[in-house]
PDB file of N, CA and C in Angstrom:
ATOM      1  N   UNK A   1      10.825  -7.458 -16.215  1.00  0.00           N
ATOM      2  CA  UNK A   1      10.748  -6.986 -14.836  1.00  0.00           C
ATOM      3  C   UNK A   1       9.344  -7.250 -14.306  1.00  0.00           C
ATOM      4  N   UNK A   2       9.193  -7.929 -12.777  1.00  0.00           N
ATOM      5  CA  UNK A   2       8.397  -7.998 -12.464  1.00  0.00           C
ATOM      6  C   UNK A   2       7.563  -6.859 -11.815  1.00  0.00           C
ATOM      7  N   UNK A   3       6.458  -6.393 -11.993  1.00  0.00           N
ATOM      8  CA  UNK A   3       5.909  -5.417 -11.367  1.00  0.00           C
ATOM      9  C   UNK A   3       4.316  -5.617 -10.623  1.00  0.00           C
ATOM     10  N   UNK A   4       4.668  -5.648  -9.373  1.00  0.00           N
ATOM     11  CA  UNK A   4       2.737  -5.534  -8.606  1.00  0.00           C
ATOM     12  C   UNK A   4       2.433  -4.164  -8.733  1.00  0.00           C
ATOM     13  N   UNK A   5       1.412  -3.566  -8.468  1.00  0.00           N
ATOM     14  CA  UNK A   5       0.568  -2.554  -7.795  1.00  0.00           C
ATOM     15  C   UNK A   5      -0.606  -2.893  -6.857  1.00  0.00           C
ATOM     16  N   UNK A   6      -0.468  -2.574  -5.695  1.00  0.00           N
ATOM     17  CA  UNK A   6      -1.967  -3.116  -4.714  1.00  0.00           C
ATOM     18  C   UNK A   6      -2.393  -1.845  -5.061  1.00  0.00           C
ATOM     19  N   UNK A   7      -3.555  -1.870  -5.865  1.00  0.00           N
ATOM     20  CA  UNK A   7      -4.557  -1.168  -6.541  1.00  0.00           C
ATOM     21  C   UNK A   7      -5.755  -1.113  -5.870  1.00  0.00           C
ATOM     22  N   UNK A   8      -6.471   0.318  -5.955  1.00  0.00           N
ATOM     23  CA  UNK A   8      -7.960   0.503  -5.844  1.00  0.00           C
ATOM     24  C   UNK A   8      -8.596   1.278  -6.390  1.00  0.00           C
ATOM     25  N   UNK A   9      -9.467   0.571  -7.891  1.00  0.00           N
ATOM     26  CA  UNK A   9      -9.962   1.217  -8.791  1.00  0.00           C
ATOM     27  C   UNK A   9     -10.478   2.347  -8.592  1.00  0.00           C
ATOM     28  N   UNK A  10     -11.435   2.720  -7.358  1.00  0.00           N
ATOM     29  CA  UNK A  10     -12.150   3.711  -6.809  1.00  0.00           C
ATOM     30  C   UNK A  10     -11.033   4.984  -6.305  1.00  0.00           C
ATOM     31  N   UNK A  11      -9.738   4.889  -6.632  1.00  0.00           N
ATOM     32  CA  UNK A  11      -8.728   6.027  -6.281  1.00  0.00           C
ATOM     33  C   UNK A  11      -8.498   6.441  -7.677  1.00  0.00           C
ATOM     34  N   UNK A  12      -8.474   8.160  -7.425  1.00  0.00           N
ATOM     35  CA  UNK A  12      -7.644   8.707  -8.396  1.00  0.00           C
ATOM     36  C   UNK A  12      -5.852   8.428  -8.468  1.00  0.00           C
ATOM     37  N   UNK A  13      -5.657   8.383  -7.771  1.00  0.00           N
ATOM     38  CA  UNK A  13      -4.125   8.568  -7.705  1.00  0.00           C
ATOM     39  C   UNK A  13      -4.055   6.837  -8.034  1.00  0.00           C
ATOM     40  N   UNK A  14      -4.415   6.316  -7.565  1.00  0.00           N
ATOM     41  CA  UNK A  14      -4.080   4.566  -8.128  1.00  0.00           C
ATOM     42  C   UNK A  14      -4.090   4.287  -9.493  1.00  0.00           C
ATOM     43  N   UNK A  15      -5.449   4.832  -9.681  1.00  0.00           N
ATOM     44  CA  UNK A  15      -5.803   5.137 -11.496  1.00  0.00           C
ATOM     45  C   UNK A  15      -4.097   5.619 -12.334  1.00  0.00           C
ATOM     46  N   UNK A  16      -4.476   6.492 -11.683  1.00  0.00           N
ATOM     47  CA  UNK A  16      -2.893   7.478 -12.726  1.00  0.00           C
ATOM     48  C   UNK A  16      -1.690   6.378 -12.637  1.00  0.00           C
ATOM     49  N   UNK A  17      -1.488   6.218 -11.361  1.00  0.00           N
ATOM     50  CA  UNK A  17      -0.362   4.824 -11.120  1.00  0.00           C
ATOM     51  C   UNK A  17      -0.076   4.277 -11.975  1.00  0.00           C
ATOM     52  N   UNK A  18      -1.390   3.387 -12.118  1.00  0.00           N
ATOM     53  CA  UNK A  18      -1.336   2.038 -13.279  1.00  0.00           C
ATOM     54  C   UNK A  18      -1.416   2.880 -14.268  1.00  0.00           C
ATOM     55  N   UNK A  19      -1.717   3.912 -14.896  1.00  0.00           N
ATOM     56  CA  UNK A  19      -1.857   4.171 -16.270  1.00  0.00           C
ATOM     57  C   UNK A  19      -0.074   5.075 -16.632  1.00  0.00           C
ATOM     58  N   UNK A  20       0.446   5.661 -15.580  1.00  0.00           N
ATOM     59  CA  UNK A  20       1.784   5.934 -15.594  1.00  0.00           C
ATOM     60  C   UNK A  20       2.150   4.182 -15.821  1.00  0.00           C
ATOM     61  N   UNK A  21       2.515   3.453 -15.141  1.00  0.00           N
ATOM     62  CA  UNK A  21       2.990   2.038 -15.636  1.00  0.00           C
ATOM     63  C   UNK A  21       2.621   1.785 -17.316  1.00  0.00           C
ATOM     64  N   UNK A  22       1.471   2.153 -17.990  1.00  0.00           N
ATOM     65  CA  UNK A  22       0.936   0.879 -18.649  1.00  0.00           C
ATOM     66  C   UNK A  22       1.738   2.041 -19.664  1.00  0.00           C
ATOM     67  N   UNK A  23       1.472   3.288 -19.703  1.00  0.00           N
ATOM     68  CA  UNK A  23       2.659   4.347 -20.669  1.00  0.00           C
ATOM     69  C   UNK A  23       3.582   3.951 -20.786  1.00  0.00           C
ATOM     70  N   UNK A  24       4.403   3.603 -19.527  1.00  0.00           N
ATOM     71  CA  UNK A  24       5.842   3.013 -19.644  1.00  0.00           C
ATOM     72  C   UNK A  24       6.444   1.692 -20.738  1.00  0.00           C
ATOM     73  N   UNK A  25       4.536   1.329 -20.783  1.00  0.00           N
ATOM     74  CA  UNK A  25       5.374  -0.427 -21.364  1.00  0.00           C
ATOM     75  C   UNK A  25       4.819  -1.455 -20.610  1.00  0.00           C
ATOM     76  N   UNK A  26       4.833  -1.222 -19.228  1.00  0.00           N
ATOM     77  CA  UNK A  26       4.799  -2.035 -18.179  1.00  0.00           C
ATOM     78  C   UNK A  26       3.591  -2.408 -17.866  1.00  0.00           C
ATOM     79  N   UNK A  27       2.753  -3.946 -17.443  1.00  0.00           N
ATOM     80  CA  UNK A  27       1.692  -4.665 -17.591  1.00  0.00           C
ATOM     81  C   UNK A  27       1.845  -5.165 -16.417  1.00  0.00           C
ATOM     82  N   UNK A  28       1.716  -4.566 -14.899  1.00  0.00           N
ATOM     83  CA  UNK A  28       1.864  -4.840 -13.823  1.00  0.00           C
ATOM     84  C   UNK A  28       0.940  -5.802 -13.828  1.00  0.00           C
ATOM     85  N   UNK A  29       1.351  -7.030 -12.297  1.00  0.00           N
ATOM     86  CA  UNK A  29       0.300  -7.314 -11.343  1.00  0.00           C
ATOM     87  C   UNK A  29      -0.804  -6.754 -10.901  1.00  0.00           C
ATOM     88  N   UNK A  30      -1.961  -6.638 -11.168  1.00  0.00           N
ATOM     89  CA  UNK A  30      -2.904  -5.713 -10.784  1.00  0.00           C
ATOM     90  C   UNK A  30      -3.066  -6.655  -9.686  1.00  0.00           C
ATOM     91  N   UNK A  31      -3.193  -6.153  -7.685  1.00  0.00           N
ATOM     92  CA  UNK A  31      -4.044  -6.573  -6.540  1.00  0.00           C
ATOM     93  C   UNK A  31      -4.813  -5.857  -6.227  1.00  0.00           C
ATOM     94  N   UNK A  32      -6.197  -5.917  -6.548  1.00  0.00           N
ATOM     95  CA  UNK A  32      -7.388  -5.357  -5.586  1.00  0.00           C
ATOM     96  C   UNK A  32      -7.093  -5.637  -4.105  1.00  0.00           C
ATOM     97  N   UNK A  33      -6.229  -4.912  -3.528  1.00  0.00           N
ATOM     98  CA  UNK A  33      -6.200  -4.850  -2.212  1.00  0.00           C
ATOM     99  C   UNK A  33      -7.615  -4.919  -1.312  1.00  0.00           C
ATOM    100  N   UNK A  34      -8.053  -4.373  -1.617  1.00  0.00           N
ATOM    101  CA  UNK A  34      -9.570  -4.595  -0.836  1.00  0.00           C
ATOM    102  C   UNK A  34     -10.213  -5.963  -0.728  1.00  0.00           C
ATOM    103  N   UNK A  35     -10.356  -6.572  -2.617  1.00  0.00           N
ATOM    104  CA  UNK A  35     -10.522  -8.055  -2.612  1.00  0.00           C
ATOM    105  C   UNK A  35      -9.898  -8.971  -1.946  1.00  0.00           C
ATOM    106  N   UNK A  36      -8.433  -8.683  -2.667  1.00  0.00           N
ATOM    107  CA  UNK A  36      -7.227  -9.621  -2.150  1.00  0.00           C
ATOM    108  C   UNK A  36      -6.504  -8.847  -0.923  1.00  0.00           C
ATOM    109  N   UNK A  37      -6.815  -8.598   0.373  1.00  0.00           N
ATOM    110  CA  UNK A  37      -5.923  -8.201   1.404  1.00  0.00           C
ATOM    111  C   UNK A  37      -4.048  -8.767   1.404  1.00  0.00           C
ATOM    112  N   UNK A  38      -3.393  -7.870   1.725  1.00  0.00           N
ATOM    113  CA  UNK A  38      -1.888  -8.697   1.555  1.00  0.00           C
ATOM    114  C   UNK A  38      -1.998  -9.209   3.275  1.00  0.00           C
ATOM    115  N   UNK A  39      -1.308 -10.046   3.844  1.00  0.00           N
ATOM    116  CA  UNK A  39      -1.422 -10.749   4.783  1.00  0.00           C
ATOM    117  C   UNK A  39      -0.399  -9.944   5.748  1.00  0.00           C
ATOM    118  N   UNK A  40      -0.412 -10.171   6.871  1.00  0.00           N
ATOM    119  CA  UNK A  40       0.385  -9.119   7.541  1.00  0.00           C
ATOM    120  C   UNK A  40       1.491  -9.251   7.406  1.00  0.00           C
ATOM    121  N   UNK A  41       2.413 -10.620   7.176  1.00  0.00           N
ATOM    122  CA  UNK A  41       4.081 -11.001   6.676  1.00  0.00           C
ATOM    123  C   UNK A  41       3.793  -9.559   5.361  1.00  0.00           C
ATOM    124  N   UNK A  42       2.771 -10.236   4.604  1.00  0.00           N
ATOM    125  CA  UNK A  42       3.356  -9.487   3.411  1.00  0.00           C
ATOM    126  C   UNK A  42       3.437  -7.577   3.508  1.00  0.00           C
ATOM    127  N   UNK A  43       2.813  -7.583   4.159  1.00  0.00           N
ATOM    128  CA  UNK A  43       2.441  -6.030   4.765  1.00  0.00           C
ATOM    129  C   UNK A  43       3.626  -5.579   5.773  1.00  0.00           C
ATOM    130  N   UNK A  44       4.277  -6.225   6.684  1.00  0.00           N
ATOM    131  CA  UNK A  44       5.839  -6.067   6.929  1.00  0.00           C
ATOM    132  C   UNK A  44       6.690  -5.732   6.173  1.00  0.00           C
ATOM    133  N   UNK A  45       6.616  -7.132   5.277  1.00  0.00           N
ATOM    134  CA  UNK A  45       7.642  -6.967   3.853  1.00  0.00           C
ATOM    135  C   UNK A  45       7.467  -5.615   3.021  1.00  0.00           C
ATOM    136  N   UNK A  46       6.418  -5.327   3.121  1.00  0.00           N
ATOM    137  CA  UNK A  46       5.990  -4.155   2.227  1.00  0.00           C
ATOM    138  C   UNK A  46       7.101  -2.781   3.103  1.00  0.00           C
ATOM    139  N   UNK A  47       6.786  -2.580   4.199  1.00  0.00           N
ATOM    140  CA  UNK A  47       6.798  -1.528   5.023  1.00  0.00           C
ATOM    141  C   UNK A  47       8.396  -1.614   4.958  1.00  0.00           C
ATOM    142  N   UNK A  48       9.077  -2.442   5.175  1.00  0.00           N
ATOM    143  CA  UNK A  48      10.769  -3.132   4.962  1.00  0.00           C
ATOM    144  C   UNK A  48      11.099  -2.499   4.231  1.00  0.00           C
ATOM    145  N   UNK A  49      10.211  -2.747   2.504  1.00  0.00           N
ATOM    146  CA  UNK A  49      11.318  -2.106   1.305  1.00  0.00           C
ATOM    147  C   UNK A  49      10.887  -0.833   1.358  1.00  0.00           C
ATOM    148  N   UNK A  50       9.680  -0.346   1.998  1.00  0.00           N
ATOM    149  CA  UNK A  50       9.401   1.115   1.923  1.00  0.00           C
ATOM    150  C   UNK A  50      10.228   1.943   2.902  1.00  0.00           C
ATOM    151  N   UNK A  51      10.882   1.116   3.876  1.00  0.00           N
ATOM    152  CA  UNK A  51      11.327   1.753   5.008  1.00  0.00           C
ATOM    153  C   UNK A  51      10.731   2.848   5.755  1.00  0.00           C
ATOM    154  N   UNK A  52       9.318   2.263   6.184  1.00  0.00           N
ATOM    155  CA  UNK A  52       8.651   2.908   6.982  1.00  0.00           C
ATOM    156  C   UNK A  52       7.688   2.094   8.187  1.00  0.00           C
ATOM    157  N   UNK A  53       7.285   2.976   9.420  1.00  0.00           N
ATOM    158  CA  UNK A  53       6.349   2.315  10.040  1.00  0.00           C
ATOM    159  C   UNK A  53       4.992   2.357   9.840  1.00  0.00           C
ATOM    160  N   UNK A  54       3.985   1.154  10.228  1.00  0.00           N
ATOM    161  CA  UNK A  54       2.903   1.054  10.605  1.00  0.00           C
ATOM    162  C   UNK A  54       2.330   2.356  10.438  1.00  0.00           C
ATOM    163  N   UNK A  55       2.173   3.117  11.222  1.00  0.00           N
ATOM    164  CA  UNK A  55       1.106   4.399  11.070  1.00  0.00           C
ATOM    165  C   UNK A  55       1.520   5.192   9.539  1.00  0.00           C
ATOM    166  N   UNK A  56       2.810   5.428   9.013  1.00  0.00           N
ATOM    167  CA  UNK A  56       3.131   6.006   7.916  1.00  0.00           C
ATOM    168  C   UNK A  56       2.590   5.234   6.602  1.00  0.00           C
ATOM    169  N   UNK A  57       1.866   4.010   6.591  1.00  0.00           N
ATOM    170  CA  UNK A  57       1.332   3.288   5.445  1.00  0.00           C
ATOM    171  C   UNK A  57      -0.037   3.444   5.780  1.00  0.00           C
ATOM    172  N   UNK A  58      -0.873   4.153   7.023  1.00  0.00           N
ATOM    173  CA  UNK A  58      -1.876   3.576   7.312  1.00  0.00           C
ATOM    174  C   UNK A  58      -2.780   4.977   6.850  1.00  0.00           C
ATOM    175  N   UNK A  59      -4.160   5.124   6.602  1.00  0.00           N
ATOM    176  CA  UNK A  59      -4.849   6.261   6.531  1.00  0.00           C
ATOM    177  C   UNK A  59      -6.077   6.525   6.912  1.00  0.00           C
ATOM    178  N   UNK A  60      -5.466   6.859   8.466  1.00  0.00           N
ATOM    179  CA  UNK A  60      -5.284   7.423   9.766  1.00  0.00           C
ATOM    180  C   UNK A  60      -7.443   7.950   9.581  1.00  0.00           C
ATOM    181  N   UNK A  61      -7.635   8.703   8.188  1.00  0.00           N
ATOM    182  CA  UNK A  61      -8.744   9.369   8.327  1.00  0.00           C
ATOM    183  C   UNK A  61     -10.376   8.452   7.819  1.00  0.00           C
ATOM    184  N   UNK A  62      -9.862   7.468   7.614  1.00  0.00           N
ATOM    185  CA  UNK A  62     -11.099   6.342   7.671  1.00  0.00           C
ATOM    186  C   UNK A  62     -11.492   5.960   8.715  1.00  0.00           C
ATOM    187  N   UNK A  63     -12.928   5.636   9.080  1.00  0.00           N
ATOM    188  CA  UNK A  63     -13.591   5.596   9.967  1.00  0.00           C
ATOM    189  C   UNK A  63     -12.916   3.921  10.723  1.00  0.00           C
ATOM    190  N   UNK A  64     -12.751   3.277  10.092  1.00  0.00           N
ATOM    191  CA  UNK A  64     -12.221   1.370  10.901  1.00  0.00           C
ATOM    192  C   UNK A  64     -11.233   2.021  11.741  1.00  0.00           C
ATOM    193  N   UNK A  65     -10.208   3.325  11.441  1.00  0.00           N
ATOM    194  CA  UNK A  65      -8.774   3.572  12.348  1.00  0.00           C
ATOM    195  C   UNK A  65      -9.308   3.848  13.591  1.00  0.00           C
ATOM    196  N   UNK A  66     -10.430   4.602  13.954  1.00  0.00           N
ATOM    197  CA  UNK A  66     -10.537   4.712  15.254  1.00  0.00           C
ATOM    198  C   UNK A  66     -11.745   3.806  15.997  1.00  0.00           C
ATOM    199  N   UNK A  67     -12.391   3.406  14.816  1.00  0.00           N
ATOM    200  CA  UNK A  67     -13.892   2.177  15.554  1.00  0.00           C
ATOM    201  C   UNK A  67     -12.525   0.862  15.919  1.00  0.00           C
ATOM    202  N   UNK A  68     -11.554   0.865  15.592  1.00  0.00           N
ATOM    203  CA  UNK A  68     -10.307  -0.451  15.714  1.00  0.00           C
ATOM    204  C   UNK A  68      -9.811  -0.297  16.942  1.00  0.00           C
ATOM    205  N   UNK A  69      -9.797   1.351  17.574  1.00  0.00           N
ATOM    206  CA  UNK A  69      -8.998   1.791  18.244  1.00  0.00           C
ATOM    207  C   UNK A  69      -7.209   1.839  18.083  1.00  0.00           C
ATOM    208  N   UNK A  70      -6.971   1.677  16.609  1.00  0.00           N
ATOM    209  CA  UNK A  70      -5.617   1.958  16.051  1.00  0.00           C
ATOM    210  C   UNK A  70      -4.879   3.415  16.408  1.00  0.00           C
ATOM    211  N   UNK A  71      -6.101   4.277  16.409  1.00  0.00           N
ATOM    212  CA  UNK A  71      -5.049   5.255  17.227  1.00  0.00           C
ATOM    213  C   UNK A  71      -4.245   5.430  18.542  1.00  0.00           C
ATOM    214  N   UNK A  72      -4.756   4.344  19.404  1.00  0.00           N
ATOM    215  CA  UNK A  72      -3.900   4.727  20.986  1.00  0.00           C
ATOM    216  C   UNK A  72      -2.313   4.112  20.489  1.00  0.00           C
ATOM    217  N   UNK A  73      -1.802   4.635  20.912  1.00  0.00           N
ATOM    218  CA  UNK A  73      -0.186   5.348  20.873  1.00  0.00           C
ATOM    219  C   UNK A  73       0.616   4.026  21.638  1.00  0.00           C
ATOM    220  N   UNK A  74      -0.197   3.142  22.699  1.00  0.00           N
ATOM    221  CA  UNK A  74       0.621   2.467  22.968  1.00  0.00           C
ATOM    222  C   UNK A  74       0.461   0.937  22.411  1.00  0.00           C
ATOM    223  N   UNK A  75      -0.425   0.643  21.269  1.00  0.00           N
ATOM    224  CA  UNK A  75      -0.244  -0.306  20.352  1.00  0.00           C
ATOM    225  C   UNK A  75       1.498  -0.431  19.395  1.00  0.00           C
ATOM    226  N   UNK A  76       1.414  -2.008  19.755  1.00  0.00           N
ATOM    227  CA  UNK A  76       3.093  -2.253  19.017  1.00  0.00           C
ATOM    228  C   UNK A  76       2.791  -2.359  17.500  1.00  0.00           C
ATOM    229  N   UNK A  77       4.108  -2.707  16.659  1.00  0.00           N
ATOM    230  CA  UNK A  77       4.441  -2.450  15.350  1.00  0.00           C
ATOM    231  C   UNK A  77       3.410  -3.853  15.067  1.00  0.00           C
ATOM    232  N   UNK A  78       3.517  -4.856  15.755  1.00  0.00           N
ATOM    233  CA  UNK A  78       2.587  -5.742  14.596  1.00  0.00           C
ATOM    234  C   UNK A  78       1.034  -5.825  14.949  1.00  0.00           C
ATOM    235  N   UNK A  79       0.875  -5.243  16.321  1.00  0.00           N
ATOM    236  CA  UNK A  79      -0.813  -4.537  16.337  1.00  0.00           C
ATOM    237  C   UNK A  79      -1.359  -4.179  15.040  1.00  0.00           C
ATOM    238  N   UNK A  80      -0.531  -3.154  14.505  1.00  0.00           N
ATOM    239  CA  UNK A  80      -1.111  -2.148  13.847  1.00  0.00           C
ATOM    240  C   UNK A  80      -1.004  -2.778  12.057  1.00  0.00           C
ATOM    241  N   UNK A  81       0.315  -3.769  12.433  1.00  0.00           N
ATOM    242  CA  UNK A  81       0.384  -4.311  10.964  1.00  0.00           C
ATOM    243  C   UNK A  81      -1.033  -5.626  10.781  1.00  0.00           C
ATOM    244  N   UNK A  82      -1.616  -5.841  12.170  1.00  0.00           N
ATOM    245  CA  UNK A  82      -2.724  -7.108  12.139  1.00  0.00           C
ATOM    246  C   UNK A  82      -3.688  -6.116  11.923  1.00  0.00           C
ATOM    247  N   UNK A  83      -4.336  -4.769  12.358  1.00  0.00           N
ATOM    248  CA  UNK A  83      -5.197  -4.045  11.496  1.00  0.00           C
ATOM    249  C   UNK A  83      -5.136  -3.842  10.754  1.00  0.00           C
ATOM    250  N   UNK A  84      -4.118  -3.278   9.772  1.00  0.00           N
ATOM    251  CA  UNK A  84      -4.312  -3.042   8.219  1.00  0.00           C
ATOM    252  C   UNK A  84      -4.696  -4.371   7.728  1.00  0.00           C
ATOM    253  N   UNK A  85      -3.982  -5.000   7.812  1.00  0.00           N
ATOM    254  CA  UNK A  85      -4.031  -6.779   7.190  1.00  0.00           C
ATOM    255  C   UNK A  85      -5.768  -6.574   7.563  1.00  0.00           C
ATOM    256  N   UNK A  86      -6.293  -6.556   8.748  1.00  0.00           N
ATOM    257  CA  UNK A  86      -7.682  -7.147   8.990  1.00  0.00           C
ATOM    258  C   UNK A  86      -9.145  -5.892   8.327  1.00  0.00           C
ATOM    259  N   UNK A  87      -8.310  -4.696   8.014  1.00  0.00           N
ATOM    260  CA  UNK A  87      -9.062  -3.834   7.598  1.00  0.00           C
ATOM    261  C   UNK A  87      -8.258  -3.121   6.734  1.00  0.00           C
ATOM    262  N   UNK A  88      -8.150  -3.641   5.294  1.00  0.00           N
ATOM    263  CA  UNK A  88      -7.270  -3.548   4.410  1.00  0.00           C
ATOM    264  C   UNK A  88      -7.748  -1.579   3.604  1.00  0.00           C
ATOM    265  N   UNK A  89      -9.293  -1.344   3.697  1.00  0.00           N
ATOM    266  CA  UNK A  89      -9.119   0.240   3.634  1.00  0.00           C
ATOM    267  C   UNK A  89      -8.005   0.919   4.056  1.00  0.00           C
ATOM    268  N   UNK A  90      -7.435   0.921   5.474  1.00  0.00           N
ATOM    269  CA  UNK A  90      -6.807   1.968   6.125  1.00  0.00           C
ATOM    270  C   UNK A  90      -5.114   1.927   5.135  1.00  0.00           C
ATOM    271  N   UNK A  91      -5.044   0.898   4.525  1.00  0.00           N
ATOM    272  CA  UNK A  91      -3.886   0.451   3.599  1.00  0.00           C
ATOM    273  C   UNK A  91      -3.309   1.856   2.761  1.00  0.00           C
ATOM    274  N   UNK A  92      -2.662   2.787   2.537  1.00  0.00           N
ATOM    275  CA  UNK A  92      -2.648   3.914   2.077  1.00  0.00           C
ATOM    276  C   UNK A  92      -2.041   3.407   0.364  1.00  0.00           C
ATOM    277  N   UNK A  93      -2.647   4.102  -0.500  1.00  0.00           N
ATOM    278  CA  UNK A  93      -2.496   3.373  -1.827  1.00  0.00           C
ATOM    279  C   UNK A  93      -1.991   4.789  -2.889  1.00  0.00           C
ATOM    280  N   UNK A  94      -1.811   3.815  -4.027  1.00  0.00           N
ATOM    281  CA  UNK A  94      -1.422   2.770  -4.625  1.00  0.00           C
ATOM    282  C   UNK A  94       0.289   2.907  -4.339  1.00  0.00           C
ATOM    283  N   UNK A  95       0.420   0.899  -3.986  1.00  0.00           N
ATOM    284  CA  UNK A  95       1.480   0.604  -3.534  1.00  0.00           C
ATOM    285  C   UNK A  95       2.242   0.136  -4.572  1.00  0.00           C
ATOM    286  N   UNK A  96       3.231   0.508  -5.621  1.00  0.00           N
ATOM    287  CA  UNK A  96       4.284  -0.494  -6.359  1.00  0.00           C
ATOM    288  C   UNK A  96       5.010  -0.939  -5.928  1.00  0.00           C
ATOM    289  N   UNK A  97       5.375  -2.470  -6.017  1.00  0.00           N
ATOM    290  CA  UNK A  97       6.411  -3.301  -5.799  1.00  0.00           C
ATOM    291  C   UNK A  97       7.413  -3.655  -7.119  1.00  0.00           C
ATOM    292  N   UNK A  98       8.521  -3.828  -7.213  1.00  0.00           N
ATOM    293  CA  UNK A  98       9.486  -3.547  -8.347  1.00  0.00           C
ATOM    294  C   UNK A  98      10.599  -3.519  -7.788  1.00  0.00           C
ATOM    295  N   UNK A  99      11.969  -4.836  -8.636  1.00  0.00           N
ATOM    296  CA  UNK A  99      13.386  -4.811  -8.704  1.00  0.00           C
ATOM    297  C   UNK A  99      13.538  -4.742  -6.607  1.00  0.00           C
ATOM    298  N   UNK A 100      12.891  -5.495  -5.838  1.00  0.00           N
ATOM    299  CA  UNK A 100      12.935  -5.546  -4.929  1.00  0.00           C
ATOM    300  C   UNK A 100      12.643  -4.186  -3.854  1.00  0.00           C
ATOM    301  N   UNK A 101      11.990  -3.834  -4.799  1.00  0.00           N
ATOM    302  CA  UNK A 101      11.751  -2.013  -3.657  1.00  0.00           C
ATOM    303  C   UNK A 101      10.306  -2.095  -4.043  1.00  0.00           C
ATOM    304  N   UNK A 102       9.716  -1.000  -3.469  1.00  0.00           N
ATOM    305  CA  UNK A 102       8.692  -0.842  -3.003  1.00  0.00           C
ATOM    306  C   UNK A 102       8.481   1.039  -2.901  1.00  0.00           C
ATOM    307  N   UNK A 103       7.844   1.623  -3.401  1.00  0.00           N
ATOM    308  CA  UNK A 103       6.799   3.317  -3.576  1.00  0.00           C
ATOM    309  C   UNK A 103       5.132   3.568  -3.299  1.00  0.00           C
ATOM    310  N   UNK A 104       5.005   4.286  -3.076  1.00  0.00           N
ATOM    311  CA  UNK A 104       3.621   4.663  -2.840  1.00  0.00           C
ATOM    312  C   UNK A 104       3.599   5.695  -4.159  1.00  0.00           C
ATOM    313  N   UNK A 105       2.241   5.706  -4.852  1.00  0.00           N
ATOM    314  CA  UNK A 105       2.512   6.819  -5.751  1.00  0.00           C
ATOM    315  C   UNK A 105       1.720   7.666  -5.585  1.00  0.00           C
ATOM    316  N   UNK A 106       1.975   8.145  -4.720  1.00  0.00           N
ATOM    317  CA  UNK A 106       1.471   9.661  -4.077  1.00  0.00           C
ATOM    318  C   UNK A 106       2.599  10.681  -4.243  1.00  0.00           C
ATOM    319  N   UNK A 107       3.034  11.709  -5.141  1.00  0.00           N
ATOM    320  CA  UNK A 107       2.432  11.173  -6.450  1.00  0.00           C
ATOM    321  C   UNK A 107       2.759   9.852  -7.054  1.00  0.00           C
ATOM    322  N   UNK A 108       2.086  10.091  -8.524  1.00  0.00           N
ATOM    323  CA  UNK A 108       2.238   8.764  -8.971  1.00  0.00           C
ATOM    324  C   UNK A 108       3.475   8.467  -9.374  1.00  0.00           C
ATOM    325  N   UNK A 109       4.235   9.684  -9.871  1.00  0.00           N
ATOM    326  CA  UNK A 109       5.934   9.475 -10.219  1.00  0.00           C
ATOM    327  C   UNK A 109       6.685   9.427  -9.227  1.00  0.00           C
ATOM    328  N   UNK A 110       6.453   8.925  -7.887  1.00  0.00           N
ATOM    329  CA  UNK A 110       7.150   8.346  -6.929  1.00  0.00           C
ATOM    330  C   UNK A 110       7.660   7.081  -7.518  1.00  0.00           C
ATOM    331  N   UNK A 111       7.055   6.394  -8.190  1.00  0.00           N
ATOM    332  CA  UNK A 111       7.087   4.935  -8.361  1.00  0.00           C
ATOM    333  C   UNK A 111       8.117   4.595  -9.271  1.00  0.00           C
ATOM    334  N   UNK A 112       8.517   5.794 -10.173  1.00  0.00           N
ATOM    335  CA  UNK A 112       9.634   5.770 -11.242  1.00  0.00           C
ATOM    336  C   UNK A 112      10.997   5.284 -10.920  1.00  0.00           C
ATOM    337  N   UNK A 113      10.945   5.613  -9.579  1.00  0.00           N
ATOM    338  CA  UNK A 113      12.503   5.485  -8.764  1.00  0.00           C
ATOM    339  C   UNK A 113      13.099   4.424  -8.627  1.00  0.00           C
ATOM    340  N   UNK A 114      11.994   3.546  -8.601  1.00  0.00           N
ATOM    341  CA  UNK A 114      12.336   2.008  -8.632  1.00  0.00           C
ATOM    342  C   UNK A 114      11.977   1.281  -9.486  1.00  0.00           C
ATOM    343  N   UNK A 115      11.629   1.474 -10.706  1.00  0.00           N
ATOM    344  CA  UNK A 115      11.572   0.639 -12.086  1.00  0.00           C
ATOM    345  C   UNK A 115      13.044   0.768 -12.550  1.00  0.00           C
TER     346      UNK A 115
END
């Protein structure tokens, strides 16, 4: 089974993520999201298998969301998907991808659901 995580070492909860995975067995894709930004297709795609919008992946309390002006209300769905893409912080983490779905592991045993 293939498995990503868009990872950021500097998170607790990302940490636990990958180390819930690596317990399992499982030797994910590690993406430094920060390094490696996902591109905004891929950041759609993401939001698709998560079945959620733009602001529900985004985190809202970093300083780029409002120096971007991402908060006014009447920005559309791929506005907001070209800021995350362009300021990959606001990206809310850690993201698993797996068996065609997609979790946030907040917690980290969110992610179980779809292995």
């Amino acid at each position: 089974m293939a498995v990503k995580i868009y990872h950021n070492p500097r998170c607790t909860k990302s940490r636990q993520t990958l180390q819930l995975l690596k317990d399992r067995g499982i030797e994910p894709e590690v993406i430094e999201y920060l390094k490696t930004p996902p591109s905004a297709a891929e950041l759609a795609d993401i939001m698709d298998k998560l079945g959620i919008e733009p602001r529900a992946l985004m985190r809202k309390q970093e300083a780029e969301y409002k120096a971007n002006g991402l908060e006014n209300s009447a920005l559309d769905k791929q506005s907001l998907i070209n800021g995350m893409a362009a300021n990959p912080i606001l990206i809310e983490r850690p993201i698993v991808l797996a068996n065609g779905k997609a979790a946030i592991g907040r917690p980290p045993e969110n992610v179980l659901g779809i292995l």
